[in-house]
N, C-alpha and C. Protein backbone atom coordinates (compact mmCIF):
# COMPACT_ATOMS: atom_id res chain seq x y z
N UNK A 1 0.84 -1.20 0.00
CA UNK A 1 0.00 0.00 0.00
C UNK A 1 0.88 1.25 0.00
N UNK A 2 0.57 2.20 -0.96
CA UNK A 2 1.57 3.49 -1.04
C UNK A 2 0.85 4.25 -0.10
N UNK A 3 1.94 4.98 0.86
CA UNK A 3 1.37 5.86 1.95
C UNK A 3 0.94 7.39 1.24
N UNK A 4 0.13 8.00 1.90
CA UNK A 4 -0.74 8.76 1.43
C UNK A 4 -0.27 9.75 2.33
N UNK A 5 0.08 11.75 1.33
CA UNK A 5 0.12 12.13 2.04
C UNK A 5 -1.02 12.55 2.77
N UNK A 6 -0.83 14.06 3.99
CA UNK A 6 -1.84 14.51 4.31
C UNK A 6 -2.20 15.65 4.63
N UNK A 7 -2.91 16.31 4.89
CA UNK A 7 -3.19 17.92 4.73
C UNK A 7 -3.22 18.50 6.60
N UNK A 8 -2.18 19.40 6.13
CA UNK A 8 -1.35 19.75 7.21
C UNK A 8 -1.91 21.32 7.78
N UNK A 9 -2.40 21.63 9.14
CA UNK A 9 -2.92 22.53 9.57
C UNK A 9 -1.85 23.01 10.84
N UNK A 10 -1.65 24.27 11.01
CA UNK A 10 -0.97 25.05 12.09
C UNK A 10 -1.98 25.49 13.20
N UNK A 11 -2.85 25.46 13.91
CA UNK A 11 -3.44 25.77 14.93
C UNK A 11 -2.94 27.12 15.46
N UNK A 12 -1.78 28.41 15.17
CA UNK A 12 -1.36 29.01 15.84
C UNK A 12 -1.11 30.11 15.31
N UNK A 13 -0.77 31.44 15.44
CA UNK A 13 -1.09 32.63 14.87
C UNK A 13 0.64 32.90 15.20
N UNK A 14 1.38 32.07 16.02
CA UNK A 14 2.70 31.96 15.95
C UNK A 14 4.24 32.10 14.71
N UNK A 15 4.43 33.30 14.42
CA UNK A 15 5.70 33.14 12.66
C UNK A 15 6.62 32.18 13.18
N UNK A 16 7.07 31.74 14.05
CA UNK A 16 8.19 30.91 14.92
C UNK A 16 8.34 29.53 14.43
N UNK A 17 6.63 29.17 14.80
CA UNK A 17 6.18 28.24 15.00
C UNK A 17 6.19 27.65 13.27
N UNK A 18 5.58 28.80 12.15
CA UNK A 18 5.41 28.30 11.01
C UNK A 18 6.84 28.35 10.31
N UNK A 19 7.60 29.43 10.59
CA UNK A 19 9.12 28.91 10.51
C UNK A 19 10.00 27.78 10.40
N UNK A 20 9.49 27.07 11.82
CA UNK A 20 10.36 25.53 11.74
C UNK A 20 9.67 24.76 11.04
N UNK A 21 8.35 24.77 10.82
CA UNK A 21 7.59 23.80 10.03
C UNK A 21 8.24 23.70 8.80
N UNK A 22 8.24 25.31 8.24
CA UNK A 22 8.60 25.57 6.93
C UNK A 22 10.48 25.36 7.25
N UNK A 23 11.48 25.48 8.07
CA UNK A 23 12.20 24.43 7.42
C UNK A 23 12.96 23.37 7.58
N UNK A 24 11.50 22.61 8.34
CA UNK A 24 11.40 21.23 7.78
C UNK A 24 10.85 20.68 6.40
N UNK A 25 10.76 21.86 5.76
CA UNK A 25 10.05 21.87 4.18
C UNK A 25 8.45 21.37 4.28
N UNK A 26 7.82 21.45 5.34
CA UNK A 26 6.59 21.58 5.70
C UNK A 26 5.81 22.71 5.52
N UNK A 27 4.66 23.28 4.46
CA UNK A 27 3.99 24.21 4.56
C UNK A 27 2.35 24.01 4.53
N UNK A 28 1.91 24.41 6.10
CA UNK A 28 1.10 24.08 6.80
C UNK A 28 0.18 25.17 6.53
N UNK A 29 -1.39 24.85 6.41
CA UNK A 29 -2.29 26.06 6.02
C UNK A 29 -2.08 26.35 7.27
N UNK A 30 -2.77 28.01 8.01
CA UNK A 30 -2.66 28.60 9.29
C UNK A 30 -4.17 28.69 9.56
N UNK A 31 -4.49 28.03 10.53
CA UNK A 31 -5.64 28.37 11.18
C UNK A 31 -5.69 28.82 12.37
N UNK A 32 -5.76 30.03 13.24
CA UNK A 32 -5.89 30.71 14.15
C UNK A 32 -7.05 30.12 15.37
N UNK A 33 -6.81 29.14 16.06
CA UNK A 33 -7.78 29.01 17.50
C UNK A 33 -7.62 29.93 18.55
N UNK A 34 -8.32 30.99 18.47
CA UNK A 34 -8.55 31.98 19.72
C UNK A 34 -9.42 31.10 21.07
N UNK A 35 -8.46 30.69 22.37
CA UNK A 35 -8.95 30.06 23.12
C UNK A 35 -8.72 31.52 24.63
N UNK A 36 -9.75 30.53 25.81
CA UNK A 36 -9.33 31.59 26.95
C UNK A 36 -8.28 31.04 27.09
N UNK A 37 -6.74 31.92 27.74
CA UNK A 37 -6.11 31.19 27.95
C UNK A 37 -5.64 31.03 29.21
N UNK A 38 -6.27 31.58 30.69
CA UNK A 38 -6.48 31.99 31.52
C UNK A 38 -6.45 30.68 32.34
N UNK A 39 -5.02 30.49 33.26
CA UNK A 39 -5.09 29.31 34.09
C UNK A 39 -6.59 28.87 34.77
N UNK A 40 -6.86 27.47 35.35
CA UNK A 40 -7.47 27.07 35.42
C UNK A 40 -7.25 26.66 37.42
N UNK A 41 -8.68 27.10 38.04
CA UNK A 41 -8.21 27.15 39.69
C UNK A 41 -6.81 25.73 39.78
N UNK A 42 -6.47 25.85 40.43
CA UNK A 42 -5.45 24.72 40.82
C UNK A 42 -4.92 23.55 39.63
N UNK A 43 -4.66 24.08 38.27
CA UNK A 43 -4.16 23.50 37.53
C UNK A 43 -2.46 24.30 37.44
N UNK A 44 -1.71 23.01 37.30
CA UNK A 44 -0.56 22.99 37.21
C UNK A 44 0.13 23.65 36.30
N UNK A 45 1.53 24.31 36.46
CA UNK A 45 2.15 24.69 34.87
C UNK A 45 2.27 23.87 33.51
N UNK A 46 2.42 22.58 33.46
CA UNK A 46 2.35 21.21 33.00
C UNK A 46 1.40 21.17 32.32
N UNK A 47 0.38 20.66 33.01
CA UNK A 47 -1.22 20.63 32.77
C UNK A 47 -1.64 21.45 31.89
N UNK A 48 -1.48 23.12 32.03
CA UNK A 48 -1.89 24.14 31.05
C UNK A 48 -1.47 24.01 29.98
N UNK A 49 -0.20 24.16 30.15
CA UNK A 49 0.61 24.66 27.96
C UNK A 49 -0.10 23.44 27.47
N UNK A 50 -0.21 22.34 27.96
CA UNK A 50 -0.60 20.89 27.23
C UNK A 50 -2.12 20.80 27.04
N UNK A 51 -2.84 21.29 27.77
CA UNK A 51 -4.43 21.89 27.74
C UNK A 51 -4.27 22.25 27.03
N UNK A 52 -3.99 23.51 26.63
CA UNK A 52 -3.91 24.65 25.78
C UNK A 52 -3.50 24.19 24.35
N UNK A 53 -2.32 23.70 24.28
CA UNK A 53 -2.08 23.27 23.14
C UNK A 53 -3.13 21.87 22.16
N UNK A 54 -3.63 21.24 23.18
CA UNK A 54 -4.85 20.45 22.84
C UNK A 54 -5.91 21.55 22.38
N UNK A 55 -6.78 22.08 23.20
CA UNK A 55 -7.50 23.16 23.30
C UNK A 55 -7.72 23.66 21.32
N UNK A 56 -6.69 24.40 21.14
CA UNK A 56 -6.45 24.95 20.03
C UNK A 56 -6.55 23.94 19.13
N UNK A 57 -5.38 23.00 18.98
CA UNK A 57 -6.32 21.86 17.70
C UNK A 57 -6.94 21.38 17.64
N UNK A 58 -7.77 20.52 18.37
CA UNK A 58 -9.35 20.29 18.52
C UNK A 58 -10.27 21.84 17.98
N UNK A 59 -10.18 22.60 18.55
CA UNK A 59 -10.93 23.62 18.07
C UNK A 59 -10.46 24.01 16.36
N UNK A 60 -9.51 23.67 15.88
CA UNK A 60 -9.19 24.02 14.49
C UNK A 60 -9.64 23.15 13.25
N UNK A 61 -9.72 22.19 14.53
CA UNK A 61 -9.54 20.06 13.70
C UNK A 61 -11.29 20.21 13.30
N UNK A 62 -11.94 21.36 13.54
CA UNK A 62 -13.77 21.16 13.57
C UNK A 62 -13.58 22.29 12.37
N UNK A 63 -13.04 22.74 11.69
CA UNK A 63 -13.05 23.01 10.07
C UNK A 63 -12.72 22.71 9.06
N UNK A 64 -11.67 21.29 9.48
CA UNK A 64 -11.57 20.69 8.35
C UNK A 64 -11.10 19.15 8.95
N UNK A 65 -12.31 18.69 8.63
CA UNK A 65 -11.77 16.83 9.03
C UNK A 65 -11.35 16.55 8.05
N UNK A 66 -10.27 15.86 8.75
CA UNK A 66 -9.62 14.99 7.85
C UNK A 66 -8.03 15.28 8.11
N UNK A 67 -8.17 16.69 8.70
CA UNK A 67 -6.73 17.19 8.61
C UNK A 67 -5.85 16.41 9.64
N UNK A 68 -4.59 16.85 9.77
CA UNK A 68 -3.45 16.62 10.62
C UNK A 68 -3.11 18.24 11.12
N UNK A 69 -3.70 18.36 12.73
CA UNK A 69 -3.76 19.89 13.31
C UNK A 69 -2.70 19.48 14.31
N UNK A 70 -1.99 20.95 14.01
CA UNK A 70 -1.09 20.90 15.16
C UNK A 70 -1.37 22.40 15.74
N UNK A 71 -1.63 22.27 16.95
CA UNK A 71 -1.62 22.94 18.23
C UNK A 71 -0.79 22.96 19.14
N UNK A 72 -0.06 24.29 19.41
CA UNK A 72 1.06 24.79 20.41
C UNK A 72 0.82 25.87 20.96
N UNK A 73 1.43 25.42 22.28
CA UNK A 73 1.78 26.43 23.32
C UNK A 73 3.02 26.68 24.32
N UNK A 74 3.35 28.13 24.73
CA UNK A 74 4.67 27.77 25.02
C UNK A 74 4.25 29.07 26.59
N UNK A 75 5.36 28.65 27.90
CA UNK A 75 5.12 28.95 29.00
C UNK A 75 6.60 29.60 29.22
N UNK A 76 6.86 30.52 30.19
CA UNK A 76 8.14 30.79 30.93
C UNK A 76 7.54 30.91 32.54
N UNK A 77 8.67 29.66 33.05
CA UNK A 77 8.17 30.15 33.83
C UNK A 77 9.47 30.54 34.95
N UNK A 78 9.17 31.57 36.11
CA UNK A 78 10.29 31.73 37.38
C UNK A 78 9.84 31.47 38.50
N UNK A 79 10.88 30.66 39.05
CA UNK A 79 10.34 30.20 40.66
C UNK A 79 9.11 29.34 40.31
N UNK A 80 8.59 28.59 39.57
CA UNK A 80 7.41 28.05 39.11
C UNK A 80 6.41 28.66 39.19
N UNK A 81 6.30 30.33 38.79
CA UNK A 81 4.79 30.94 38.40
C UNK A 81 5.35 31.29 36.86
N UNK A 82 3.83 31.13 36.23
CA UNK A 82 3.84 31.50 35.02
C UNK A 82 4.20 33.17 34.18
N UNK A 83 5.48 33.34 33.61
CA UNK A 83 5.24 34.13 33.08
C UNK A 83 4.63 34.55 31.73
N UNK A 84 4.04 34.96 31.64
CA UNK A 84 2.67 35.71 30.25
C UNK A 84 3.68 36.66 29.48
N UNK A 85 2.76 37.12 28.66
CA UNK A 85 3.24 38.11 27.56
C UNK A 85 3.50 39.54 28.28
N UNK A 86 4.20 40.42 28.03
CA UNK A 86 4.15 42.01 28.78
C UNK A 86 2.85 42.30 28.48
N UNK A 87 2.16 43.16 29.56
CA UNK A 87 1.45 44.17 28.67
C UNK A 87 1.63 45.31 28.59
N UNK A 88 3.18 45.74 28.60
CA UNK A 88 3.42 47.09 27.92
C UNK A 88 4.58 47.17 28.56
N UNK A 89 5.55 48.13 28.16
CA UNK A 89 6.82 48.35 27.90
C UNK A 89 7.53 47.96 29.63
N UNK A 90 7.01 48.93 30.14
CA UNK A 90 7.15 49.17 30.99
C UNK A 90 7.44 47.51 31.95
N UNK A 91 5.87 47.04 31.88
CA UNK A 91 6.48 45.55 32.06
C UNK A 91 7.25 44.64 31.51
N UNK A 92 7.32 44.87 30.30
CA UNK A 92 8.28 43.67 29.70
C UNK A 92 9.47 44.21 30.19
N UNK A 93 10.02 45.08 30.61
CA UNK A 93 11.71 45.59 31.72
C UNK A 93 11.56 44.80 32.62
N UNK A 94 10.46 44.99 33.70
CA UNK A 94 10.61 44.45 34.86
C UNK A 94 10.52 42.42 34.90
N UNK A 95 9.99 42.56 33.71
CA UNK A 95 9.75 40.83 33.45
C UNK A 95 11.33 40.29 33.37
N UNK A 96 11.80 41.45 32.69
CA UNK A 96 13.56 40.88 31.84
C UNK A 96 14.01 41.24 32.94
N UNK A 97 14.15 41.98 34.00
CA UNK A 97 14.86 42.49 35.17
C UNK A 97 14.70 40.78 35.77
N UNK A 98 13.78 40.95 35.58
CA UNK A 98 13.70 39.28 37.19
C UNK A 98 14.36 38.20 37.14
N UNK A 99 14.55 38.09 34.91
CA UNK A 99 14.89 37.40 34.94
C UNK A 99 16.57 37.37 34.66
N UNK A 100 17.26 38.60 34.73
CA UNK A 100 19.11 38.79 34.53
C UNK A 100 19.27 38.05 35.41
N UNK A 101 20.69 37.32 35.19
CA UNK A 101 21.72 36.58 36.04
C UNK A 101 20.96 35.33 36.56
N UNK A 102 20.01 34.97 36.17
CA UNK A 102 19.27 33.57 36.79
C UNK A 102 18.80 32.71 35.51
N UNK A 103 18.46 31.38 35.57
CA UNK A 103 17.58 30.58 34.93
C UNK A 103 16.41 30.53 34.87
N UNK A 104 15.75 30.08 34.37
CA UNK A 104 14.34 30.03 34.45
C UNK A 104 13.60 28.73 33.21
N UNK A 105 12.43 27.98 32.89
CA UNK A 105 12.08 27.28 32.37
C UNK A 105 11.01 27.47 31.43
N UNK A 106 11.37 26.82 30.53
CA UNK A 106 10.67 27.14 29.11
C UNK A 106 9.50 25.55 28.90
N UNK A 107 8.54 25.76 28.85
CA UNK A 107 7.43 24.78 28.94
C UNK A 107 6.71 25.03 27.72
N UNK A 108 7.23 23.70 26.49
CA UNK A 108 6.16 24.05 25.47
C UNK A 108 5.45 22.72 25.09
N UNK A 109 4.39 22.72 24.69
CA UNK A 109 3.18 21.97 24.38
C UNK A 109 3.35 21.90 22.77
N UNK A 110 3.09 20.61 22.13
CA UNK A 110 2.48 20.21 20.87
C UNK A 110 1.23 19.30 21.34
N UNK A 111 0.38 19.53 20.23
CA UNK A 111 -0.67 18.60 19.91
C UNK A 111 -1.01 18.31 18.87
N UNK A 112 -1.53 16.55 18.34
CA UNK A 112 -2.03 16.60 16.90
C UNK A 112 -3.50 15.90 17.15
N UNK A 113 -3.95 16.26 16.20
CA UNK A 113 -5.64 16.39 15.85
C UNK A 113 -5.65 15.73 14.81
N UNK A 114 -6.61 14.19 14.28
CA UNK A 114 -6.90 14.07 13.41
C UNK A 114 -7.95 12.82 13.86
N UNK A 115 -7.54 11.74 12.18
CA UNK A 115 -8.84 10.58 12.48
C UNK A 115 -8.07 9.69 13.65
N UNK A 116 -6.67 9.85 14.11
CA UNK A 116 -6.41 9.10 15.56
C UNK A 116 -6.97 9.42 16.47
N UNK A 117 -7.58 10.65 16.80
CA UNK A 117 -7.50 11.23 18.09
C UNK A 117 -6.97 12.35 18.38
N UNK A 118 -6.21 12.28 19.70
CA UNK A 118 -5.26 13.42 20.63
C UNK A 118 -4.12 13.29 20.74
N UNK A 119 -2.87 13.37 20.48
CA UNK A 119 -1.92 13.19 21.02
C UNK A 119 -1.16 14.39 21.60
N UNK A 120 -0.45 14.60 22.59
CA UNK A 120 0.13 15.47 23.22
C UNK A 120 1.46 15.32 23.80
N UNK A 121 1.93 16.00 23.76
CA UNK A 121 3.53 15.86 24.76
C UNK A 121 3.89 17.61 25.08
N UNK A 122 5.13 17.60 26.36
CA UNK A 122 5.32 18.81 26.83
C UNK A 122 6.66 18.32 26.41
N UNK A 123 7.29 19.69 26.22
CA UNK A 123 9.42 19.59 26.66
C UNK A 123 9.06 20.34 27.55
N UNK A 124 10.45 20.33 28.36
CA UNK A 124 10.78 20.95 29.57
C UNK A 124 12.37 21.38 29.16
N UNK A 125 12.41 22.88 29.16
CA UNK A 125 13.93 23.47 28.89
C UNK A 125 14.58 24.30 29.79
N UNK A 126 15.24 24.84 30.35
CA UNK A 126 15.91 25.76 30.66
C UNK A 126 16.87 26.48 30.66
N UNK A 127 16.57 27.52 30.44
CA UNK A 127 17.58 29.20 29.87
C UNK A 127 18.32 29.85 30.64
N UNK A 128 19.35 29.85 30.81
CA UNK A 128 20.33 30.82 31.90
C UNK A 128 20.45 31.88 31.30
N UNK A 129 19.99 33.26 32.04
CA UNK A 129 20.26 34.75 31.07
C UNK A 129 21.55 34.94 32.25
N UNK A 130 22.20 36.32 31.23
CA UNK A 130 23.27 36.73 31.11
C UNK A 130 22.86 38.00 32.29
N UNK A 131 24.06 38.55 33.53
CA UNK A 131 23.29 39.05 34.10
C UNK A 131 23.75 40.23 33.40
N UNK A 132 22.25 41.22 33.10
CA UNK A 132 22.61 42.29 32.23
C UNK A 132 21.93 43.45 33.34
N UNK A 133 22.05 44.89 32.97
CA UNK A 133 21.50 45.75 33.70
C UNK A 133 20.25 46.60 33.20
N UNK A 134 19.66 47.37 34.10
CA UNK A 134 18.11 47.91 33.64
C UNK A 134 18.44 48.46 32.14
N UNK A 135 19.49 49.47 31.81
CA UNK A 135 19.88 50.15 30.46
C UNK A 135 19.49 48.90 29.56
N UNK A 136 20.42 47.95 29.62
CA UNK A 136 20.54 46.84 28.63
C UNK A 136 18.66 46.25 28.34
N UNK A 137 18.16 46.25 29.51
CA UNK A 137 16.77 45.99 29.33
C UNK A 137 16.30 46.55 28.22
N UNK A 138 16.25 48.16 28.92
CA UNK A 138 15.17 49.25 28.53
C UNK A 138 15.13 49.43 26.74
N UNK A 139 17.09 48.84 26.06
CA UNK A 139 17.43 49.32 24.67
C UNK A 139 16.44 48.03 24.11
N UNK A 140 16.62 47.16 24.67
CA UNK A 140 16.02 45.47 24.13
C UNK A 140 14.36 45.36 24.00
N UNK A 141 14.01 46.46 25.20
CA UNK A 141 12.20 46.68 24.71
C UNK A 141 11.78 47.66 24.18
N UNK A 142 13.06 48.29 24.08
CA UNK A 142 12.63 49.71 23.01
C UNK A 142 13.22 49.59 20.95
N UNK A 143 13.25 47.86 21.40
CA UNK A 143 13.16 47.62 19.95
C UNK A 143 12.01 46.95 19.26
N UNK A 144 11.05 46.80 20.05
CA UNK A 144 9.41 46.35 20.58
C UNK A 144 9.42 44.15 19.87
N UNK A 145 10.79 43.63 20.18
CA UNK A 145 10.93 42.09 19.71
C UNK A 145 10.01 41.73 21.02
N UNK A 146 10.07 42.35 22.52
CA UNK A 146 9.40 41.30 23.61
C UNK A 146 7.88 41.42 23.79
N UNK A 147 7.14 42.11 22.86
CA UNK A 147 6.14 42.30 23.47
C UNK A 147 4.82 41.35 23.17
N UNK A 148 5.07 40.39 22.17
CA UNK A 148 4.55 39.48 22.07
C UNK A 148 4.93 38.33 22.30
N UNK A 149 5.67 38.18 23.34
CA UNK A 149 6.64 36.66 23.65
C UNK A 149 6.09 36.60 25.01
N UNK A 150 5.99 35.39 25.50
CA UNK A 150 6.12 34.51 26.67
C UNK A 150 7.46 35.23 27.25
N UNK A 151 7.48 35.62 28.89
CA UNK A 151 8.96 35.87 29.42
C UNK A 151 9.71 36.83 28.60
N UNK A 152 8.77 37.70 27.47
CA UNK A 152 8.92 39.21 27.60
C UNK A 152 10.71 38.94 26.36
N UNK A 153 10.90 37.77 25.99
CA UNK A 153 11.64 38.08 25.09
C UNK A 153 11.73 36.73 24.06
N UNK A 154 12.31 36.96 22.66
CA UNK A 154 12.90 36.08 21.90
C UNK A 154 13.94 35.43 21.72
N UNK A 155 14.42 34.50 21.89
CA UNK A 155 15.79 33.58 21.77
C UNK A 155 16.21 33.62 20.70
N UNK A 156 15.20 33.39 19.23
CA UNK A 156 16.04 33.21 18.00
C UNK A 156 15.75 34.54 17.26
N UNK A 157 15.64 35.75 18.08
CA UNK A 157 16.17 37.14 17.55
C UNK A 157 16.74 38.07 18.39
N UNK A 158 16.66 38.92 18.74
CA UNK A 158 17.42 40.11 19.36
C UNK A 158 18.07 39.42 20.95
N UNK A 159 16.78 39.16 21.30
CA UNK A 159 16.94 38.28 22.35
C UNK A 159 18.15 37.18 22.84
N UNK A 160 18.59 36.47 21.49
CA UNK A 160 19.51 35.91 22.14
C UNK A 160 20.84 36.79 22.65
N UNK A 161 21.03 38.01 22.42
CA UNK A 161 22.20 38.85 23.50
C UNK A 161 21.77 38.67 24.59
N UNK A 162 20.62 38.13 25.47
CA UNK A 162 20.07 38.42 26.91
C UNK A 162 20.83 36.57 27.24
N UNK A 163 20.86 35.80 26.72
CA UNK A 163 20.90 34.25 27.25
C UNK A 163 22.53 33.64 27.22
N UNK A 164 22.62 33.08 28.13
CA UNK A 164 24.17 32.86 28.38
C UNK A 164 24.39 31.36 28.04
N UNK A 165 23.25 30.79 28.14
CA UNK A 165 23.28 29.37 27.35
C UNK A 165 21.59 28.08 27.98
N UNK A 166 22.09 27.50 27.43
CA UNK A 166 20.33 26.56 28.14
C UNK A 166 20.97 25.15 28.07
N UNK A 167 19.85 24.32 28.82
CA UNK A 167 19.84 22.81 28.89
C UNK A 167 18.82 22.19 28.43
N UNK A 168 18.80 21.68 27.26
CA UNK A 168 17.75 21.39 26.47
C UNK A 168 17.58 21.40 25.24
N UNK A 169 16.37 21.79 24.69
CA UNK A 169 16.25 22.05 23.19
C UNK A 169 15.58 23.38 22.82
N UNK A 170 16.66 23.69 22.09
CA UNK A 170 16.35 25.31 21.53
C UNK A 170 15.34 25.72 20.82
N UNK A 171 14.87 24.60 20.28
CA UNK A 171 13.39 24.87 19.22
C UNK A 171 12.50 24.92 20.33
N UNK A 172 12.45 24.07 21.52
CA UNK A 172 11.27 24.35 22.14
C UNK A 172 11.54 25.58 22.78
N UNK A 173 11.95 26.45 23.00
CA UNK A 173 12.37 28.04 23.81
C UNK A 173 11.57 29.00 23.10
N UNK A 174 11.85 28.08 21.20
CA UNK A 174 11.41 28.95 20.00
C UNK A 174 9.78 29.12 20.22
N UNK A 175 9.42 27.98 20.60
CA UNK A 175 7.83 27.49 20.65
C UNK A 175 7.63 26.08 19.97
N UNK A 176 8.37 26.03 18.98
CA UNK A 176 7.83 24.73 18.66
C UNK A 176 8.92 23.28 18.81
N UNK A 177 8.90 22.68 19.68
CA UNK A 177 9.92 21.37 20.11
C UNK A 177 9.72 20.38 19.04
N UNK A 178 10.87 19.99 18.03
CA UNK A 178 10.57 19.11 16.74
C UNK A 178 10.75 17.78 17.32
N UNK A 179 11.57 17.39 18.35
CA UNK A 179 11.85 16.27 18.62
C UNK A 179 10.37 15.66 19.46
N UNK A 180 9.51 16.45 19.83
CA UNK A 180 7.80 16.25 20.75
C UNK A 180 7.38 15.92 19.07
N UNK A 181 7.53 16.99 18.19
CA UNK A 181 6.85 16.54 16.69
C UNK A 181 6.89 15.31 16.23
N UNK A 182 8.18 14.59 16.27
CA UNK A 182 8.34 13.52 15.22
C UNK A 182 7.90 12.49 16.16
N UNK A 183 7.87 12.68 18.00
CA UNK A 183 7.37 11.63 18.39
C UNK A 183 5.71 11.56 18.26
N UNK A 184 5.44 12.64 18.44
CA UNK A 184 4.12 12.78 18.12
C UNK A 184 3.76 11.66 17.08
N UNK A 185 3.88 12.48 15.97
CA UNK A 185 4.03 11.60 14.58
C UNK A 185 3.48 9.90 14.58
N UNK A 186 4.84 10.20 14.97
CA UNK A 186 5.40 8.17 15.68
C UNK A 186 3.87 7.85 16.30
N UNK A 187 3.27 7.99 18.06
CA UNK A 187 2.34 7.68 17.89
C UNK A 187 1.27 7.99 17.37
N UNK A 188 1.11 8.78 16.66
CA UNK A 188 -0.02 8.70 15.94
C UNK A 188 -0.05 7.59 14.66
N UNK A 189 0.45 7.27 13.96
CA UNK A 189 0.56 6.22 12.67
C UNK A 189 1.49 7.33 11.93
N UNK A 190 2.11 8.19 11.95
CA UNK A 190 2.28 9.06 10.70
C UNK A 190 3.83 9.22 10.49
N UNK A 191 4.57 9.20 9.52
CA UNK A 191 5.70 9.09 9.51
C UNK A 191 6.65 10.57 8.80
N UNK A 192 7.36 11.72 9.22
CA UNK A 192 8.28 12.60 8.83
C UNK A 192 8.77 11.90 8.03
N UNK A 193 8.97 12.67 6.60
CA UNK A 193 10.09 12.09 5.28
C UNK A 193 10.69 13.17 4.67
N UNK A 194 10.96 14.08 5.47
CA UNK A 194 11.89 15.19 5.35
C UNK A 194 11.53 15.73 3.81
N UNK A 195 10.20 16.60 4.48
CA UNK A 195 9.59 17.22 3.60
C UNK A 195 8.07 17.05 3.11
N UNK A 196 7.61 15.48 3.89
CA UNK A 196 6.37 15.10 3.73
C UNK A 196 6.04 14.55 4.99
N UNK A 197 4.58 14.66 5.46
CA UNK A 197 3.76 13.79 6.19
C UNK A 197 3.46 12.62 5.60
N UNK A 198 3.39 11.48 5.64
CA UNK A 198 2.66 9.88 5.37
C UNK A 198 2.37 9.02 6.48
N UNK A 199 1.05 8.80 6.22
CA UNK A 199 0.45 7.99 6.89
C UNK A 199 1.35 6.52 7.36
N UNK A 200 1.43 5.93 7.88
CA UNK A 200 2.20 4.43 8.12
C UNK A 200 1.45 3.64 7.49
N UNK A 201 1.60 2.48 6.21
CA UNK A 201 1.18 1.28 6.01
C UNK A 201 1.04 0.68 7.61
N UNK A 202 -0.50 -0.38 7.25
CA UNK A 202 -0.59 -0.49 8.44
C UNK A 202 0.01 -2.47 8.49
């Protein structure tokens, strides 16, 4: 039986995210799931990005069956509370202040959506920043790269002058963890061919 490809959906309003897809020579239509994204009473850091990242492809996977949806989400967190996006200049300093001269953890979520089901997985990373001072902040958010990021900055742009090195995997920091992808994949039936999705002969 010749494996069949399959029609490939992004769940995420993320350029990062469609970046690595695209080069893995993957080009994924974009479908945008606007979810709440608002922790849940006594749910865990864990629990959420992986909610969340479910959340979104299920909700994307209900405009086009049949597809292969991927849904992501990505967390920073310090001292284990969640850090969010700035909401405005002013905070994204004090976000990057907290975090000079310390580590902190990068929590990102994949999910795939199709005729299998759910599948999900988290990475778990962590980033040592460089200890820098308020100036060095203030030039880095007055180039406006943090204000749509998790932890108030980017790794694979301006951002990486703030990071002194990590333990882990750098794509997931990015948002999207390829090595969670291809296992994904794996259980679901579906096989990476560097450049195509295919189903597994069964």
């Amino acid at each position: 039986m010749t494996a069949r490809p399959v029609k490939l959906l992004l769940a995420s309003r993320s350029p990062r995210r469609l970046d690595i897809l695209r080069q893995l020579a993957l080009d994924p239509e974009v479908r945008v799931a606007s979810i709440d994204e608002a922790l849940l009473p006594g749910e865990q850091p864990l629990e959420h990005v992986e909610r969340l990242a479910r959340a979104k492809a299920e909700l994307a996977s209900l405009d086009v069956p049949g597809a292969l949806v991927i849904g992501g989400d990505t967390i920073v967190l310090r001292d284990r509370r969640v850090m969010g996006k700035p909401e405005n200049a002013a905070h994204a300093q004090q976000m990057l202040m907290s975090l000079a001269g310390r580590s902190h953890e990068v929590l990102s979520a994949l999910a795939l959506t199709g005729a299998h089901g759910v599948v999900s997985g988290v990475n778990r990373t962590t980033v040592h920043f460089r200890d820098f001072d308020a100036s060095t902040a203030r030039r880095y958010v007055e180039t406006g790269e943090p204000m749509d990021k998790a932890g108030g900055y980017g790794i694979q742009g301006l951002g990486a002058a703030l990071v002194a090195g990590l333990d882990g995997d750098y794509y997931s920091v990015v948002g999207f963890p390829v090595g969670v992808f291809l296992d994904l994949l794996s259980r679901a039936g579906w096989r990476y061919d560097f450049g195509q999705i295919t189903r597994v002969p069964p």
